[in-house]
N, C-alpha and C. Protein backbone atom coordinates (compact mmCIF):
# COMPACT_ATOMS: atom_id res chain seq x y z
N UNK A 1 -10.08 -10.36 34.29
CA UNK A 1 -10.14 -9.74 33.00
C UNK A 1 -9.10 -8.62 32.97
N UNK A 2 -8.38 -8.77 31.88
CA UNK A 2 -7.44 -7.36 31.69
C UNK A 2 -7.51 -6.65 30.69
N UNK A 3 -7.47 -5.54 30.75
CA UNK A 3 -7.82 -4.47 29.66
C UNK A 3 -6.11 -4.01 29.38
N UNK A 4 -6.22 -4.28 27.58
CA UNK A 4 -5.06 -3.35 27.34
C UNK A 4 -5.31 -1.93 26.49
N UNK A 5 -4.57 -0.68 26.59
CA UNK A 5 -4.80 0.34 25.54
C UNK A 5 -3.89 0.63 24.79
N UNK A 6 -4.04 0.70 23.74
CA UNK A 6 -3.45 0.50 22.97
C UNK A 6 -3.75 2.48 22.17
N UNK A 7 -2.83 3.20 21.43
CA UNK A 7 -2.85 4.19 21.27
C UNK A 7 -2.30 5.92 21.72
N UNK A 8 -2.43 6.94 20.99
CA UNK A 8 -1.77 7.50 21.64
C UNK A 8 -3.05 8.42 22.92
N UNK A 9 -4.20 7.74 23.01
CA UNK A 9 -4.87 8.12 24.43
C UNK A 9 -4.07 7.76 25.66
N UNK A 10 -3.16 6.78 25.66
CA UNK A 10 -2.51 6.40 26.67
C UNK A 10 -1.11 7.79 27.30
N UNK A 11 -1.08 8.66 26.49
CA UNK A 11 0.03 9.61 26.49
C UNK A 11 -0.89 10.31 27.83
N UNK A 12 -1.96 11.07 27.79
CA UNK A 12 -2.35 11.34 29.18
C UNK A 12 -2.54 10.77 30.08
N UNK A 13 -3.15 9.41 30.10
CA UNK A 13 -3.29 8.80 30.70
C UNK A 13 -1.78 7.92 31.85
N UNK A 14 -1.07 8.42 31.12
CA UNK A 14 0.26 7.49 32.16
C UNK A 14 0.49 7.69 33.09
N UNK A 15 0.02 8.90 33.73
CA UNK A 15 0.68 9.69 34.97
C UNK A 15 -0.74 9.61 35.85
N UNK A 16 -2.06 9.28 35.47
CA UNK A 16 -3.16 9.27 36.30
C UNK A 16 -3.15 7.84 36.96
N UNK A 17 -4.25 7.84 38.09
CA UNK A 17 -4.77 6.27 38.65
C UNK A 17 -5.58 5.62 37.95
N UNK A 18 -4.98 4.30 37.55
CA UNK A 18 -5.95 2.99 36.91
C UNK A 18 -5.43 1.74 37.43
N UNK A 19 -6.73 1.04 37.10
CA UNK A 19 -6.89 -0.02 38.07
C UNK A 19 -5.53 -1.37 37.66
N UNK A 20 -5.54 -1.62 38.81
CA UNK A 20 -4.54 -3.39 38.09
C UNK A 20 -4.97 -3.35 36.89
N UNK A 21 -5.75 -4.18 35.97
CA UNK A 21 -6.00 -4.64 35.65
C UNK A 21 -5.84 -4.02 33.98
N UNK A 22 -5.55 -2.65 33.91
CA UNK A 22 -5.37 -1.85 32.79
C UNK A 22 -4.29 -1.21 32.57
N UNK A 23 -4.06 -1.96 31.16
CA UNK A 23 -1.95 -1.86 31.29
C UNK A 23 -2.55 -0.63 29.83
N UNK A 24 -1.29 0.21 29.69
CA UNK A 24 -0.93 0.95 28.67
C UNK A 24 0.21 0.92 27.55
N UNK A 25 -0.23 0.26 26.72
CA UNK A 25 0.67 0.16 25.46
C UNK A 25 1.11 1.35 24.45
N UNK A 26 0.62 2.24 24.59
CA UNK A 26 0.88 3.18 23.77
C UNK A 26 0.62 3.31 22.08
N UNK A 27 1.35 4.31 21.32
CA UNK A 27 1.18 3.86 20.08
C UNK A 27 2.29 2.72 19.67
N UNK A 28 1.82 1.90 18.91
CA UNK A 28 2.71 0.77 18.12
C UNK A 28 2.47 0.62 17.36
N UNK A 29 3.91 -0.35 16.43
CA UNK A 29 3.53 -0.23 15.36
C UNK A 29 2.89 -1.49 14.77
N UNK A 30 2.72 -1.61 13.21
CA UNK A 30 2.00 -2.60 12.82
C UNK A 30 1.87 -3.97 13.41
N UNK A 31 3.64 -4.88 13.66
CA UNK A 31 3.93 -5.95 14.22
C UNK A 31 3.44 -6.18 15.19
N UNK A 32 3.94 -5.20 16.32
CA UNK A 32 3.22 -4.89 17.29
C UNK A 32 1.64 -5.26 17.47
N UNK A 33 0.62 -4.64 16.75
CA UNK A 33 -0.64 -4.50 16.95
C UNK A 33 -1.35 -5.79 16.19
N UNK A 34 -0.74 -6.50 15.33
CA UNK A 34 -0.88 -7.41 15.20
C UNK A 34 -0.99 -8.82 16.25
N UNK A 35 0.04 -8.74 16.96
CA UNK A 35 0.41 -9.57 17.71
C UNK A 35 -0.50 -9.88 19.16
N UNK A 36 -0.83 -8.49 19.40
CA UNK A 36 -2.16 -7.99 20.59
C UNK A 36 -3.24 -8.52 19.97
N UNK A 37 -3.63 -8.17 18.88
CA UNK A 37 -4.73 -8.62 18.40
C UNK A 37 -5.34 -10.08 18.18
N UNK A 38 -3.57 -10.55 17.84
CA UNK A 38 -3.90 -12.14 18.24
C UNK A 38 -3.72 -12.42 19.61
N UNK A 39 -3.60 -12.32 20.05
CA UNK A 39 -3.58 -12.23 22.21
C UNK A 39 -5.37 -12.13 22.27
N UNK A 40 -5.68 -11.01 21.93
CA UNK A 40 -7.03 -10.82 22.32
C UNK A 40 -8.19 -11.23 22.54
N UNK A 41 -9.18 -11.81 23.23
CA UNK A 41 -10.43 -11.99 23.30
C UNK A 41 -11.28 -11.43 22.08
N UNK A 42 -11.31 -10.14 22.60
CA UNK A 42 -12.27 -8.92 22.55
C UNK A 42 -11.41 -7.70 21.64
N UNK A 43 -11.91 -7.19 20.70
CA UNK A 43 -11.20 -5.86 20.53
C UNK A 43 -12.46 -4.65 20.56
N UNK A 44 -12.42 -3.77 21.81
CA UNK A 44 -13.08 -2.73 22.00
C UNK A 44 -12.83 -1.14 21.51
N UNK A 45 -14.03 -0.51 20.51
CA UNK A 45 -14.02 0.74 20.09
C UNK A 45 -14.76 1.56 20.39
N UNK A 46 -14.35 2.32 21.48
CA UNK A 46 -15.64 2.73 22.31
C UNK A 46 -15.50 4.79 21.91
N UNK A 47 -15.78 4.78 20.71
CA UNK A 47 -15.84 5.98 20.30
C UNK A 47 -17.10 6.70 20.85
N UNK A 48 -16.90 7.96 21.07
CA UNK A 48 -17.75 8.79 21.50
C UNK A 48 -17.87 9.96 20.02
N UNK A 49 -16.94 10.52 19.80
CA UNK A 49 -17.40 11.29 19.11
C UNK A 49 -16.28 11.34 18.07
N UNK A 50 -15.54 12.24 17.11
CA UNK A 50 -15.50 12.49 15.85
C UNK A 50 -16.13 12.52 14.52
N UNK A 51 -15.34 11.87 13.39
CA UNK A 51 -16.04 12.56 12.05
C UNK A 51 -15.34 11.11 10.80
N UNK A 52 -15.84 10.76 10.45
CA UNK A 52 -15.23 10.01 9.43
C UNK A 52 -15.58 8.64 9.96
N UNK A 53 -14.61 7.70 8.47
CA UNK A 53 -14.77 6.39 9.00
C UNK A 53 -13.59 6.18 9.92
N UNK A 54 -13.76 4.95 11.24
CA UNK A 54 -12.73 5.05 12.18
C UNK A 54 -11.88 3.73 11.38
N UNK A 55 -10.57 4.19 11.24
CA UNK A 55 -10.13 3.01 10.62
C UNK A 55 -9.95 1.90 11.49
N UNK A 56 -9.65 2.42 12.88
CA UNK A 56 -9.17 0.61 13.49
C UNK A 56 -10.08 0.24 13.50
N UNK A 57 -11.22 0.46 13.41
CA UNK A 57 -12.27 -0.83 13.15
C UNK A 57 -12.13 -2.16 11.76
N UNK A 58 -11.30 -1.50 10.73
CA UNK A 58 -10.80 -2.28 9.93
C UNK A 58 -9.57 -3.10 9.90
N UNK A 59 -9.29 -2.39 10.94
CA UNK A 59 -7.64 -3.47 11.64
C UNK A 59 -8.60 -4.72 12.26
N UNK A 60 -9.57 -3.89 13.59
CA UNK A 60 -9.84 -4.63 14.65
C UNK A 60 -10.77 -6.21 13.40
N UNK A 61 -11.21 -6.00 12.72
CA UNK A 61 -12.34 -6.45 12.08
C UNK A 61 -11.46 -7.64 11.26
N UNK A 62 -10.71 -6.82 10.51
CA UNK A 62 -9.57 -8.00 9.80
C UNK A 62 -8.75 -8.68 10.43
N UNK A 63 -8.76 -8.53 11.70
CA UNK A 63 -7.75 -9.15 12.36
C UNK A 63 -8.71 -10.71 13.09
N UNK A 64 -9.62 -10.72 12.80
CA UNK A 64 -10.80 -12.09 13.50
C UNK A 64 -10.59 -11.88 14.71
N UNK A 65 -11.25 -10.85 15.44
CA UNK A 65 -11.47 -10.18 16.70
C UNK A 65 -12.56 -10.26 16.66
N UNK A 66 -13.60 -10.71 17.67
CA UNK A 66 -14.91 -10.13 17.73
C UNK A 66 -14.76 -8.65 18.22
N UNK A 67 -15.61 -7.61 17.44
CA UNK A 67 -15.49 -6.48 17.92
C UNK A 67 -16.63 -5.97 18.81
N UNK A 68 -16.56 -5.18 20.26
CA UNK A 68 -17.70 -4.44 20.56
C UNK A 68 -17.42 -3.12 20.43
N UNK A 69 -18.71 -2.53 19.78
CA UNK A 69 -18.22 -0.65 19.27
C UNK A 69 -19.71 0.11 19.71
N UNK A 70 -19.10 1.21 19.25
CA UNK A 70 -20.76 2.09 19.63
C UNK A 70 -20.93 2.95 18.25
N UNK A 71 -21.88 3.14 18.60
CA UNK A 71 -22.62 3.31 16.83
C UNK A 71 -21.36 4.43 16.31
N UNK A 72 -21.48 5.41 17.37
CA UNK A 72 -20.22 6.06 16.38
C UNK A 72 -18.72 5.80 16.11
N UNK A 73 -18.38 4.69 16.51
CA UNK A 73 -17.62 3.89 16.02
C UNK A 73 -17.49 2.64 14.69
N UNK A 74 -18.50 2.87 14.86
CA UNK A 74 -19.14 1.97 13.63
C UNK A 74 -19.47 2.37 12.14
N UNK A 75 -19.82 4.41 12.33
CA UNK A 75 -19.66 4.77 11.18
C UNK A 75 -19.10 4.54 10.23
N UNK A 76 -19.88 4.40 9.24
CA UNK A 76 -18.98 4.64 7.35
C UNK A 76 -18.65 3.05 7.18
N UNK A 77 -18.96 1.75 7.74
CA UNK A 77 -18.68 0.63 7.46
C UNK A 77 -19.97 -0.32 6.98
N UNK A 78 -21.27 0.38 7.61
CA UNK A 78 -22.35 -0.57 6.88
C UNK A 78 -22.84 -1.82 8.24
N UNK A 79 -21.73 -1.60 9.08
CA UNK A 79 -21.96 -3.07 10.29
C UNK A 79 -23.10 -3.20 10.52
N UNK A 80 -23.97 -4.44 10.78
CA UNK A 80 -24.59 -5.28 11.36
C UNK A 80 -24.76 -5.64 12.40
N UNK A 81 -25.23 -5.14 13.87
CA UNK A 81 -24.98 -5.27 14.97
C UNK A 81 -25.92 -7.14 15.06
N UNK A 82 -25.07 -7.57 15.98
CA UNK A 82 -24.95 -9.10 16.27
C UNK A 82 -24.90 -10.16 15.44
N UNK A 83 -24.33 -9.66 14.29
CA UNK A 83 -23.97 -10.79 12.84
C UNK A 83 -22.56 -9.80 12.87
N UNK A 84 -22.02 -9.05 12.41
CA UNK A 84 -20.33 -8.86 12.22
C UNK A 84 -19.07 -8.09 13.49
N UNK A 85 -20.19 -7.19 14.21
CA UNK A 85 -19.83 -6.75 15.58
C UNK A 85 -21.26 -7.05 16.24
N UNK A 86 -20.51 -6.55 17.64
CA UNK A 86 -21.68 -5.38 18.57
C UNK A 86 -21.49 -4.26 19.30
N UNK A 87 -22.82 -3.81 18.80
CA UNK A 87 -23.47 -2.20 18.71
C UNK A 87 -23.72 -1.77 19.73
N UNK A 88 -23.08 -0.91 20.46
CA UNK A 88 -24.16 -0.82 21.99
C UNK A 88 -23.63 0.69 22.42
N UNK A 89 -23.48 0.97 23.40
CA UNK A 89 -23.35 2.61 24.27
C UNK A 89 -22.61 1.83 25.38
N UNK A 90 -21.69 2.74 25.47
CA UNK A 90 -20.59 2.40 26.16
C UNK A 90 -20.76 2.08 27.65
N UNK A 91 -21.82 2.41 28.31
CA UNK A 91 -22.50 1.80 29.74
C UNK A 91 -22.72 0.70 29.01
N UNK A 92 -23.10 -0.16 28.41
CA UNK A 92 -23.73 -1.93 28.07
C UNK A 92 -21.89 -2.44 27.61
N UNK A 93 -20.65 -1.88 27.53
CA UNK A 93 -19.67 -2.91 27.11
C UNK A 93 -19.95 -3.60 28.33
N UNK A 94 -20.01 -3.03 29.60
CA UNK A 94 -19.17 -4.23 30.34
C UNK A 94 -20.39 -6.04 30.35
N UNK A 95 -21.93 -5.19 29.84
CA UNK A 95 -22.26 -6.74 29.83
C UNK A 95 -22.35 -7.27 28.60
N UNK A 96 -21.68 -6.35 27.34
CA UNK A 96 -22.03 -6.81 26.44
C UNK A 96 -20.26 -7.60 26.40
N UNK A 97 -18.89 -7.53 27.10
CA UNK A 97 -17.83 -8.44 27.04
C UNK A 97 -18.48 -9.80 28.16
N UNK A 98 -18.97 -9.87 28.82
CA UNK A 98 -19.63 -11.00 29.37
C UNK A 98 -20.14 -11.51 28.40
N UNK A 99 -21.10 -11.23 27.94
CA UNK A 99 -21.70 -11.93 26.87
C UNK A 99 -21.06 -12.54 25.93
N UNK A 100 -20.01 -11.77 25.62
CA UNK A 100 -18.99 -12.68 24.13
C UNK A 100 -17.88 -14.02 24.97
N UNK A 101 -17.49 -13.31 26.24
CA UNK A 101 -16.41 -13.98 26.84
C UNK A 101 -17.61 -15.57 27.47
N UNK A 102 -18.96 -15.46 27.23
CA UNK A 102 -19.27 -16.71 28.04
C UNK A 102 -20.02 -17.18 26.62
N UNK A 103 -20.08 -16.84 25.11
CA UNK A 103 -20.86 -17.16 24.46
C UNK A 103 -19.99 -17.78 23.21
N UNK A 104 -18.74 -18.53 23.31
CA UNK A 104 -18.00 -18.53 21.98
C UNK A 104 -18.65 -18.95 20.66
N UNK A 105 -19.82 -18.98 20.54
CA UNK A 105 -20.06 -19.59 19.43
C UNK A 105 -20.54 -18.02 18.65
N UNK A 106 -21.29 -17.18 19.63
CA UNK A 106 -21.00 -16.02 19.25
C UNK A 106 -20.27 -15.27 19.17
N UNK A 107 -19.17 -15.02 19.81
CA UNK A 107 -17.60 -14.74 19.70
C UNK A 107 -16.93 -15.20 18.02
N UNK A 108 -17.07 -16.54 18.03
CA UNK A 108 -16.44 -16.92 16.65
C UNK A 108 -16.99 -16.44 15.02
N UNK A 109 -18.53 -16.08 15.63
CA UNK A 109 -19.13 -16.03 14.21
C UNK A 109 -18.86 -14.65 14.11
N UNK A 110 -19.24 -13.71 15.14
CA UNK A 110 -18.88 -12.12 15.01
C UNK A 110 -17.17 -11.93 14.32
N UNK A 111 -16.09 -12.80 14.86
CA UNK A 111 -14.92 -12.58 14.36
C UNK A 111 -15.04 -13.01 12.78
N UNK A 112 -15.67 -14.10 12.61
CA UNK A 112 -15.96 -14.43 11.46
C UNK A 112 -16.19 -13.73 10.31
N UNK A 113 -17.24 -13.18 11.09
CA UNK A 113 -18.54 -12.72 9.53
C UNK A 113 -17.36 -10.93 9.18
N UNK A 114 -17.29 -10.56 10.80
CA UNK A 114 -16.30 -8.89 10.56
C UNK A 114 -15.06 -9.05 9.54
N UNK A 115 -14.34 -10.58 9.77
CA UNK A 115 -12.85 -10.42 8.53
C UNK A 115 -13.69 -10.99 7.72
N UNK A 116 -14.97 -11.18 6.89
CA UNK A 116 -15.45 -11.64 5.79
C UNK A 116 -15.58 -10.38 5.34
N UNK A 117 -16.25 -9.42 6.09
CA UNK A 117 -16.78 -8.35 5.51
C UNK A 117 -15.46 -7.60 5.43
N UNK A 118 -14.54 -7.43 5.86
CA UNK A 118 -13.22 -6.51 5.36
C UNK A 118 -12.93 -7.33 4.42
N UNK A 119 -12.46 -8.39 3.98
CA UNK A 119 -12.09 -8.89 2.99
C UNK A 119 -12.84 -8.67 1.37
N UNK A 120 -14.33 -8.64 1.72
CA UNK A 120 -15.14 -8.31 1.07
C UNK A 120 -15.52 -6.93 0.11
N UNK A 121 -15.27 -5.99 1.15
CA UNK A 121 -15.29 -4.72 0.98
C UNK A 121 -14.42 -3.80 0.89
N UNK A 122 -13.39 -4.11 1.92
CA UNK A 122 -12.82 -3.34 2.64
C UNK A 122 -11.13 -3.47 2.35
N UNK A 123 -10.88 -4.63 1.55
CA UNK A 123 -9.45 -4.79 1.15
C UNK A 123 -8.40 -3.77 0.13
N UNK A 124 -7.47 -3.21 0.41
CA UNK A 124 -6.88 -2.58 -0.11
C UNK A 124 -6.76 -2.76 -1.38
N UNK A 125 -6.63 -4.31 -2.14
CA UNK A 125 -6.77 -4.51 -3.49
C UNK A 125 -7.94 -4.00 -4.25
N UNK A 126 -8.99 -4.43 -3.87
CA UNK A 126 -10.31 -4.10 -4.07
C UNK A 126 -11.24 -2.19 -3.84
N UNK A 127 -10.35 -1.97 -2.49
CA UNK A 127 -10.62 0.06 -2.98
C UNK A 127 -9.37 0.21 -3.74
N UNK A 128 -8.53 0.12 -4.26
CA UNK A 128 -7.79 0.50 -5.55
C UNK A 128 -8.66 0.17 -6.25
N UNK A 129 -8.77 -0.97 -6.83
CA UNK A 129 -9.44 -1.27 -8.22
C UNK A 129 -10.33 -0.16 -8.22
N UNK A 130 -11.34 -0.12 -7.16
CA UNK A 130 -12.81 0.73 -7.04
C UNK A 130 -12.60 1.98 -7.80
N UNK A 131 -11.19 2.29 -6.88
CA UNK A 131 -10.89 4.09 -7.74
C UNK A 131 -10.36 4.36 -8.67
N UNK A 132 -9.26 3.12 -9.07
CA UNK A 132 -9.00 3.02 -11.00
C UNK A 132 -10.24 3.11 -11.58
N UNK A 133 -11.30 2.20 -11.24
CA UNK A 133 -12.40 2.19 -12.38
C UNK A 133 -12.87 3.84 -12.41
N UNK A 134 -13.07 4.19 -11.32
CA UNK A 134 -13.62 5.86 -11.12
C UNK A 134 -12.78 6.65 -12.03
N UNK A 135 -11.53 6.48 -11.72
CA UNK A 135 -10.95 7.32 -11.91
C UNK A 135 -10.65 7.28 -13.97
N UNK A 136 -10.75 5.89 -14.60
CA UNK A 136 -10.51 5.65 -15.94
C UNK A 136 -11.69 6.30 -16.57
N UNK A 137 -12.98 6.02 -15.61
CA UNK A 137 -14.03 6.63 -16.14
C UNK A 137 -13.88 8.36 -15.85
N UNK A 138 -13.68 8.48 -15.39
CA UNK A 138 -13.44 10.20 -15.20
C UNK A 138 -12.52 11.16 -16.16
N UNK A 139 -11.59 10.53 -16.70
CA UNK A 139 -10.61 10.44 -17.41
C UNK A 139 -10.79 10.39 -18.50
N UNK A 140 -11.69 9.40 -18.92
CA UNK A 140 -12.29 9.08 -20.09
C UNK A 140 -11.04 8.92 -21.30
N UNK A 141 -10.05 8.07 -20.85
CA UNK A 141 -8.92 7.25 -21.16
C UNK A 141 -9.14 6.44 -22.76
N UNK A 142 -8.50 6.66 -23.53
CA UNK A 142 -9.08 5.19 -24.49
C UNK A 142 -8.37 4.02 -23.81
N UNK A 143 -9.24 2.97 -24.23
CA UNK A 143 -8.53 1.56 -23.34
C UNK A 143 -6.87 1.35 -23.49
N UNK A 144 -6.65 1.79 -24.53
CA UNK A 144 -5.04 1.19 -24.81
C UNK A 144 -4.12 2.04 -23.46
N UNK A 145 -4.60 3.30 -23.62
CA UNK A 145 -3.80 4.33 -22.25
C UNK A 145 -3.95 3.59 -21.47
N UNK A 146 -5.32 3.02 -20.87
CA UNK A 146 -6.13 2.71 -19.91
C UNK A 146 -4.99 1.10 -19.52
N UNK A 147 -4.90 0.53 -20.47
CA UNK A 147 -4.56 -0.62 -19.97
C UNK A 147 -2.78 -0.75 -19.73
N UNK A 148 -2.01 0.50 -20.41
CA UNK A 148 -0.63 0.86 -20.23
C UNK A 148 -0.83 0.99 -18.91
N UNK A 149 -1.61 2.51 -18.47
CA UNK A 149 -1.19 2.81 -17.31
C UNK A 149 -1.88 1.60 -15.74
N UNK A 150 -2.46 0.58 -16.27
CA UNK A 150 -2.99 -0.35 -15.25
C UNK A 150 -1.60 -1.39 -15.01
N UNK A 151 -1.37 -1.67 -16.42
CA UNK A 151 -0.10 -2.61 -16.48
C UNK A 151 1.28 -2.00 -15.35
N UNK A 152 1.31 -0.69 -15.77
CA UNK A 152 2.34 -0.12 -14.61
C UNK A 152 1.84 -0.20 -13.53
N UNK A 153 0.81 0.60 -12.89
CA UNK A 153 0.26 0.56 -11.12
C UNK A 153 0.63 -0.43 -11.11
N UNK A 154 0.10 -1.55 -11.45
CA UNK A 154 -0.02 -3.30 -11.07
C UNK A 154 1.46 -3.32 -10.31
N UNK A 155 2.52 -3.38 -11.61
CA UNK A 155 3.59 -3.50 -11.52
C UNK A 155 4.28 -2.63 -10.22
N UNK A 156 4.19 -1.39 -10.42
CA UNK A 156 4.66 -0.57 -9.53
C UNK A 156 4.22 -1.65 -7.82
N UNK A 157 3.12 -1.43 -8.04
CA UNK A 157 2.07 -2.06 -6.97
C UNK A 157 2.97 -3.40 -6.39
N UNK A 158 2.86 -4.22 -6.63
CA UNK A 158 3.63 -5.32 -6.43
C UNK A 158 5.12 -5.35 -6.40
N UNK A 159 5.47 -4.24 -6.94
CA UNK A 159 6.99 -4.52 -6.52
C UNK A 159 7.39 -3.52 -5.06
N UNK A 160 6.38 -2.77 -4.64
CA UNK A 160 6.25 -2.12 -3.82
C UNK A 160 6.05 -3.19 -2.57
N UNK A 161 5.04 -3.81 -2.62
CA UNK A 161 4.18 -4.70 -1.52
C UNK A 161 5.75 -5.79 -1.58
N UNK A 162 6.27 -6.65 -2.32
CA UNK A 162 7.83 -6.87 -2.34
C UNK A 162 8.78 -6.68 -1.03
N UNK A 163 8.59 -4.81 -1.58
CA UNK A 163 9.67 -4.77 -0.19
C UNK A 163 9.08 -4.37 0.71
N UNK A 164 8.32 -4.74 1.03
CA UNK A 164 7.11 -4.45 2.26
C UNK A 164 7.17 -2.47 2.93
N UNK A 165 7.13 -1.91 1.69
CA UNK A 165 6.81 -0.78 2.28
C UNK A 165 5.16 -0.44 2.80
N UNK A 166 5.30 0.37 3.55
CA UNK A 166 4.30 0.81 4.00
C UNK A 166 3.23 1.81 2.88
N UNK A 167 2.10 2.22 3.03
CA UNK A 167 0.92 2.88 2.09
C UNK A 167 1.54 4.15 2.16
N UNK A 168 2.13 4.78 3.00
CA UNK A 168 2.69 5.94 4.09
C UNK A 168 4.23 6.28 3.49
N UNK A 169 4.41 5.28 3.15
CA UNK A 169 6.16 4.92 3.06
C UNK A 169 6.46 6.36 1.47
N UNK A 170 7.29 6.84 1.64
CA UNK A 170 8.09 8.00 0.73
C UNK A 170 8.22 7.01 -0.35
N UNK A 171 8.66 6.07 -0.85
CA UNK A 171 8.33 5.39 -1.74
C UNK A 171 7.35 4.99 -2.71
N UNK A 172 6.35 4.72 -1.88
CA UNK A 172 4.84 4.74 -2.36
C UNK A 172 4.32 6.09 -3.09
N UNK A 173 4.79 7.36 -2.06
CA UNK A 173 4.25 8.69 -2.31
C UNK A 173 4.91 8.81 -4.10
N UNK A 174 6.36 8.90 -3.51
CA UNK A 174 7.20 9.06 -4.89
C UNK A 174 6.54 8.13 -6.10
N UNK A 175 6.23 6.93 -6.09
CA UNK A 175 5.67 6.25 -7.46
C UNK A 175 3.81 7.03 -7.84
N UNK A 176 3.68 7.35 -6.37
CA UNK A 176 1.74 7.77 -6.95
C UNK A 176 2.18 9.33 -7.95
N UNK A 177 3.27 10.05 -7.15
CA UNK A 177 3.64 11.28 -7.94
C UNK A 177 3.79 11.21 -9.45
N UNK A 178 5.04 10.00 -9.73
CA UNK A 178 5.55 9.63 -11.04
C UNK A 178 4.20 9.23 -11.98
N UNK A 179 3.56 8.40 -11.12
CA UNK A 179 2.51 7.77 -12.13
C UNK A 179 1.33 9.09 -12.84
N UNK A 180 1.03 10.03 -11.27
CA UNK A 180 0.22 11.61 -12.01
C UNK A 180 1.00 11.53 -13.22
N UNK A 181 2.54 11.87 -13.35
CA UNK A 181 3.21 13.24 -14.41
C UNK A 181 2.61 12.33 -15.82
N UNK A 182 2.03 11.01 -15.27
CA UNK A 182 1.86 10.36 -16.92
C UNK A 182 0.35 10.72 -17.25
N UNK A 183 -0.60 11.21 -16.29
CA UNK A 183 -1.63 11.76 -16.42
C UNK A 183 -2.18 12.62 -17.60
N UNK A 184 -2.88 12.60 -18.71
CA UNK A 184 -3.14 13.82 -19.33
C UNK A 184 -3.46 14.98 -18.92
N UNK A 185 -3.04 16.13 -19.58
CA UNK A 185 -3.29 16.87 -19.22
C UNK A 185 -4.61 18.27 -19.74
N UNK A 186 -5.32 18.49 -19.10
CA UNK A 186 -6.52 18.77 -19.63
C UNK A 186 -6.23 20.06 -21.07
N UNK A 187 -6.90 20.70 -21.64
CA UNK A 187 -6.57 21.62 -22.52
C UNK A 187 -6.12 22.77 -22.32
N UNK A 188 -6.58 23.35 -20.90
CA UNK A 188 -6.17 24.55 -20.25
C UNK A 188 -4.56 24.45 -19.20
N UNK A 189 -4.38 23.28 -19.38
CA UNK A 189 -3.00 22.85 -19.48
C UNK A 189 -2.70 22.48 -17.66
N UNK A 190 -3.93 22.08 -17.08
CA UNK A 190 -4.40 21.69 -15.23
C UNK A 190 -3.65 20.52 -15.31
């Protein structure tokens, strides 16, 4: 069995003792982590502590990985321990990767059901929409604004995804900016 790490935990870790068997990848980028992910068995999130939702669980999840995590890794997603991952404390990975590596039928359905549920929930198309609707309702837009300024995002949106910029990408930033200045502006002039 070989363990890869993937991240920037590997930055301390380079100069200490680990076993054969645990190589260090560092941070990479998308292509990159893609490509591991299809290599992979197993994708392990063995969070101990922080605050929020952990996003690579939505890489690891969309990518049809069976995932094993620990509850606080699992935060803010809703998971299902032994229908979309598994749930456990980080003493039970090593029998809970036995278990997936000798059980493929459970292996396949966990990879399964986890990219159903990102697709489901969790897709970038789908939290946009979520926060247009929030946000039209907040706004309290008449539809005609409402459906100008959807017609642009869309547009913007897709010609963006086009040239395959990134969510991150100065491009992206620059069109979410442009699209505010078309924002109304409240009476006290915010």
């Amino acid at each position: 069995m070989k363990f890869l790490l993937v991240g920037s935990q590997c930055i301390p870790l380079a100069h200490r003792f680990r076993p054969k068997n645990v190589g260090l990848m560092g941070v990479v980028d998308d292509e990159t982590m893609a490509v591991l992910l299809g290599l992979a068995d197993i994708a392990l999130n063995p969070m101990l502590g922080g605050s929020g939702t952990n996003l690579k669980m939505a890489t690891y999840l969309a990518s049809g990985v069976p995932v094993i995590t620990t509850t606080q890794g699992a935060r803010g997603y809703g998971l299902i321990d032994v229908e979309q991952v598994l749930i456990c404390p980080v003493e039970d990975f090593p029998r809970k990767i036995v278990q997936l590596l000798n059980d493929r039928t459970l292996a396949e359905r966990l990879a399964f059901c986890g990219r159903r549920l990102v697709e489901e929930r969790y897709d970038w198309g789908r939290i946009g929409a979520d926060v247009a609707t929030a946000l039209w309702s907040l706004l309290n837009l008449p539809s005609q604004v409402r459906d100008i300024l959807g017609d642009l995002i869309d547009q913007a949106s897709s010609e963006i995804a086009d040239l395959g910029a990134s969510e991150d990408h100065v491009l992206v930033r620059r069109v979410a900016e442009t699209l505010g200045e078309f924002s109304p502006r409240t009476a006290s002039g915010g």
